[in-house]
Protein backbone atom coordinates (compact mmCIF):
# COMPACT_ATOMS: atom_id res chain seq x y z
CA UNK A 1 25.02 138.56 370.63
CA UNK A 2 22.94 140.73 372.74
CA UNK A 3 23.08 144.33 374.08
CA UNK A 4 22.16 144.22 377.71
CA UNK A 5 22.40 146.81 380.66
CA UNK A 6 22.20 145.85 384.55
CA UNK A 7 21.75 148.95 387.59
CA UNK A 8 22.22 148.08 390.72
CA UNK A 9 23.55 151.35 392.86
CA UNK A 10 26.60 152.89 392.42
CA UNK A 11 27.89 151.93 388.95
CA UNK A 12 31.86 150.65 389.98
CA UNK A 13 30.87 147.97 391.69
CA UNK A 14 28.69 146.57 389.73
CA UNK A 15 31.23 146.86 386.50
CA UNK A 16 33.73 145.08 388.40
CA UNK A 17 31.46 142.06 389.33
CA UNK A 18 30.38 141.79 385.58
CA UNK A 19 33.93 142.02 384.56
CA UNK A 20 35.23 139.04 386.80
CA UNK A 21 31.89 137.12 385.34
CA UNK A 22 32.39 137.93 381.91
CA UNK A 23 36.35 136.09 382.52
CA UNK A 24 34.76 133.24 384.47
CA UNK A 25 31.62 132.95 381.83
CA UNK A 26 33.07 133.57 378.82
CA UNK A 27 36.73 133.40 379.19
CA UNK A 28 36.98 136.91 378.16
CA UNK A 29 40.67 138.12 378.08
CA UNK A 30 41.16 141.98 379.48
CA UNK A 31 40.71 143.39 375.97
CA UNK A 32 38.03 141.45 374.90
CA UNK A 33 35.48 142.90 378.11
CA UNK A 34 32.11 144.34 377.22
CA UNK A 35 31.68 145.99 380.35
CA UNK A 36 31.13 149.70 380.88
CA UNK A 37 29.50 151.67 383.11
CA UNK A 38 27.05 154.60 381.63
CA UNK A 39 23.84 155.87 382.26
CA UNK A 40 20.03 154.53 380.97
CA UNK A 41 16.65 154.91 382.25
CA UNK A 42 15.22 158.55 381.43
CA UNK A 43 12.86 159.60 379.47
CA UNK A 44 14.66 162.67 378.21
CA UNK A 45 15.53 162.70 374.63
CA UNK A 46 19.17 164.49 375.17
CA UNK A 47 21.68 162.71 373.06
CA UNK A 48 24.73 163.92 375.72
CA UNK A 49 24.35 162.35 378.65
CA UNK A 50 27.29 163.05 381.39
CA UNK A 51 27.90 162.69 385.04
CA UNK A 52 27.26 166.05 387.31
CA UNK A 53 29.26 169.11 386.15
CA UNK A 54 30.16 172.45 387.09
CA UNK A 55 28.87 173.06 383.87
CA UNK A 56 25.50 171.44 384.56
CA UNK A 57 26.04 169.62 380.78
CA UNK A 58 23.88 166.41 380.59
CA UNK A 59 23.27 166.00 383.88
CA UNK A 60 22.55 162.30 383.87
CA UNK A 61 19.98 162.60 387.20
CA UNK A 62 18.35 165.39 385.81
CA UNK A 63 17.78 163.83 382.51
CA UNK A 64 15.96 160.86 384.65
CA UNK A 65 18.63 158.51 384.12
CA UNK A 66 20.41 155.86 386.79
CA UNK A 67 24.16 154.36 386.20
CA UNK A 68 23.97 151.13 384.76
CA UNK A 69 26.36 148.96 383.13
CA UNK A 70 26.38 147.45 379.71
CA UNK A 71 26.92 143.99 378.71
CA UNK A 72 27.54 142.68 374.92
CA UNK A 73 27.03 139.21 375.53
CA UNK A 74 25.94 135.63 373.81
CA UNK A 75 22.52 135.80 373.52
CA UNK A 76 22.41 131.72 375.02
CA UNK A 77 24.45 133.48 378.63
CA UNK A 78 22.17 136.10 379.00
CA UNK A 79 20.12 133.73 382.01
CA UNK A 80 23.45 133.30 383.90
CA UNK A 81 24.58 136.81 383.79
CA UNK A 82 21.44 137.89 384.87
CA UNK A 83 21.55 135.52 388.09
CA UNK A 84 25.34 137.22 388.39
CA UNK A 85 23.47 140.33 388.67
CA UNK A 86 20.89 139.34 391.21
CA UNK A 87 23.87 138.45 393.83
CA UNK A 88 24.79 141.50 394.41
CA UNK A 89 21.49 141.91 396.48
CA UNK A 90 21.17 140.22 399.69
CA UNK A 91 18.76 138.29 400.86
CA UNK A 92 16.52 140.89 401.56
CA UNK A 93 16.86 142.32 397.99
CA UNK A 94 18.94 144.97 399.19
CA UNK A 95 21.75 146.68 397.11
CA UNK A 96 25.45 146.56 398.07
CA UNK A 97 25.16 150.44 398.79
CA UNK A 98 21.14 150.53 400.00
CA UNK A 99 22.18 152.43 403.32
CA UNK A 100 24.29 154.74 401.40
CA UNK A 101 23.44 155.70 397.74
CA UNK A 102 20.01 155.98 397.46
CA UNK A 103 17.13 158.54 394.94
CA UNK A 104 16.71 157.52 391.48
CA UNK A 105 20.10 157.64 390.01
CA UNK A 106 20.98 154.15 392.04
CA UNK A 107 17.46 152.20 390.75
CA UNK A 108 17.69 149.03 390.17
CA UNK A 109 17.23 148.46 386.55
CA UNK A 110 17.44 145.59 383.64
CA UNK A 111 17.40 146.95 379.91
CA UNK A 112 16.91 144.06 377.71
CA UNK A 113 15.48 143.99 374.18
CA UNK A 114 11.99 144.32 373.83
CA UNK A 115 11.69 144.94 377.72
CA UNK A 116 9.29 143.03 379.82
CA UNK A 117 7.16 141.56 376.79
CA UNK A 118 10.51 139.75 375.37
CA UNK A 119 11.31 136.56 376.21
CA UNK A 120 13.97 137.57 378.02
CA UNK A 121 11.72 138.71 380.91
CA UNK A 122 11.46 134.87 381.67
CA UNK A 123 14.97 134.28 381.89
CA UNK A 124 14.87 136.74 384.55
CA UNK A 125 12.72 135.59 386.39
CA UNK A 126 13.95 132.26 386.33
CA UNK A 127 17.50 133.69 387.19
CA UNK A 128 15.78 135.80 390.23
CA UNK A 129 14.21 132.09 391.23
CA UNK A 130 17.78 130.73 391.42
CA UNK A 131 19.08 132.53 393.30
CA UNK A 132 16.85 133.06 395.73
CA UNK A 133 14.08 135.48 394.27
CA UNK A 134 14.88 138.07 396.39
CA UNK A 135 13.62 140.66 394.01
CA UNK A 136 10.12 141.76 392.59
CA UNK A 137 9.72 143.88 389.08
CA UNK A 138 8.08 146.10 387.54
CA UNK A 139 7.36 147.45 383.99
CA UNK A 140 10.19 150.57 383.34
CA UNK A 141 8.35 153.86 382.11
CA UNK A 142 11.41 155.80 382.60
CA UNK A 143 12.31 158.68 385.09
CA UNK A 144 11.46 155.78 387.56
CA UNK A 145 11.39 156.26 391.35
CA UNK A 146 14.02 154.35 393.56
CA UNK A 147 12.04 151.13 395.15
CA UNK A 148 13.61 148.69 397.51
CA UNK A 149 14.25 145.46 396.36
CA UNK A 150 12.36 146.23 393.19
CA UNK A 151 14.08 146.31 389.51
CA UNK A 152 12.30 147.87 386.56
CA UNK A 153 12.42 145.87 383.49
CA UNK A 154 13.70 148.05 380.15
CA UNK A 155 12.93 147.62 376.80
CA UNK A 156 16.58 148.91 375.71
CA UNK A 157 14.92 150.30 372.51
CA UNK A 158 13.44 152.92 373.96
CA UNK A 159 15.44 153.55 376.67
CA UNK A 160 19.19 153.24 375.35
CA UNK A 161 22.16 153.17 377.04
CA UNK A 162 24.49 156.18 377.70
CA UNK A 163 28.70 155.26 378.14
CA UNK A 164 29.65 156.75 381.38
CA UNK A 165 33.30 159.02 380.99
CA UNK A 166 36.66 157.11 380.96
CA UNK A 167 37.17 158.14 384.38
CA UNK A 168 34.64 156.20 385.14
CA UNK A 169 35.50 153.02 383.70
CA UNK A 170 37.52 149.78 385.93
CA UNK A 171 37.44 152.23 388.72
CA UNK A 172 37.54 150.84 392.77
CA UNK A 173 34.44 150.57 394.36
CA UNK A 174 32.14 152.86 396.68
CA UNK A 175 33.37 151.01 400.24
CA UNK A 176 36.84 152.77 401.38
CA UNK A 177 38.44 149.44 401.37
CA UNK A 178 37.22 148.20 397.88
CA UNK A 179 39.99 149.11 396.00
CA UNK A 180 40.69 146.60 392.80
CA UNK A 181 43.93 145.79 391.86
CA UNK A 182 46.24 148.47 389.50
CA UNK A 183 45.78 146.30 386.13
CA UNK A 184 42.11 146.75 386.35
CA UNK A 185 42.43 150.36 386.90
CA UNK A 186 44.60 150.68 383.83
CA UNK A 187 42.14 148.86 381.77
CA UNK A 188 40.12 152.51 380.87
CA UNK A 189 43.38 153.79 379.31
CA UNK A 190 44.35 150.81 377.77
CA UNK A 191 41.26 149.77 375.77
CA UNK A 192 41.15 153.36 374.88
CA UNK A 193 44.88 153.38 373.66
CA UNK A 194 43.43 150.44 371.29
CA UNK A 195 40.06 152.28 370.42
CA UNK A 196 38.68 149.30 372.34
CA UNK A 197 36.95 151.28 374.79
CA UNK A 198 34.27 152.84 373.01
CA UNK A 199 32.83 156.27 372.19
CA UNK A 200 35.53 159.00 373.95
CA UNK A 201 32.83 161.12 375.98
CA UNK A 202 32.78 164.98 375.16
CA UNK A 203 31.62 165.88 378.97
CA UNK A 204 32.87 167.98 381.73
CA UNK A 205 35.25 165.98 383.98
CA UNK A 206 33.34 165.79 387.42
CA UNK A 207 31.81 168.08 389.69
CA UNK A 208 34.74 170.83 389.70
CA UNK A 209 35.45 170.03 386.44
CA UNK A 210 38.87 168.22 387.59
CA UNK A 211 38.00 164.17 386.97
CA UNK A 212 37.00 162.27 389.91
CA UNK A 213 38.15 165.06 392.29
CA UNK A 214 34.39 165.70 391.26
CA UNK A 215 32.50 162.77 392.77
């Protein structure tokens, strides 16, 4: 298995495209998903990483970081998740949310181990190829600036992956009308209910400290 992350934007989207390809890929069942959105990318050493607070705890753009999702994944699918991952640009290697979201926080990013000098750097590309090679990459130093149609390639070593907040987690997308069906809202709660969900986050709940009400 391998320990992957993918940005691309706003992180809800993304999680719920890697969700339906992790049931049509892998045949995951609900409780058996990988998928959750966090944070990865900066170059600050902080071990609590949150989403903006009232607090100002963590903040995950000020530590350099942009929301990602993680994958756990079969090392032998990594080449056809990542060509998942390159259809959410268009053909003009634009993001879902490029005229909306936009600074460092919504980079494009791929963590992989060993980062661009792995040999998963030429599944990537090959991925990219195949589905249309809309994108061009670059080598991520962290705290990286947001670039059009460019994705930074990290070694996930030294740039780790942060889990996001339950709130956070299966939630609709950024378009008004992108709302996901009810199970796959409840999905956060239940994986947690089964301490399937991962490490419960100690940060502030949102911007006014009151959940998404925050965002």
């Amino acid at each position: 298995m391998i320990d992957v992350y993918f940005g691309c934007g706003c992180f809800w989207h993304v999680q719920h495209e890697l969700v339906e390809a992790e049931k049509r890929i892998l045949k995951r069942d609900d409780m058996s998903l990988s998928a959750r959105t966090g944070y990865a990318g900066g170059l600050s050493s902080a071990q609590q990483v949150c989403y903006h607070n009232a607090k100002n705890v963590g903040d995950y753009g000020k530590l350099g970081h942009a929301e990602v999702v993680a994958l756990r994944i079969p090392t032998s699918s990594f080449e056809l998740f990542a060509a998942e991952y390159f259809k959410l640009f268009d053909d003009k290697g634009n993001r879902p949310d490029q005229n909306g979201d936009r600074g460092s926080e919504y980079r494009s990013l791929i963590g992989v181990p060993g980062g661009a000098k792995s040999p998963y750097a030429d599944k990537i590309i090959s991925a990219s190829q195949s589905v249309g090679d809309k994108l061009g990459f670059a080598v991520g130093k962290g705290d990286d600036r947001d670039t059009r149609a460019v994705s930074y390639i990290m070694d996930t070593a030294n740039f780790p992956f942060f889990m996001g907040e339950q709130y956070h987690q299966f939630h609709d997308g950024f378009n008004l009308n992108e709302n996901y069906p009810k199970s796959y809202n409840e999905l956060a709660a239940k994986l947690a209910a089964e301490g399937k969900l991962g490490k419960e986050s100690t940060c502030p709940n949102g911007t006014f400290g009151i959940g998404v009400l925050g965002l």
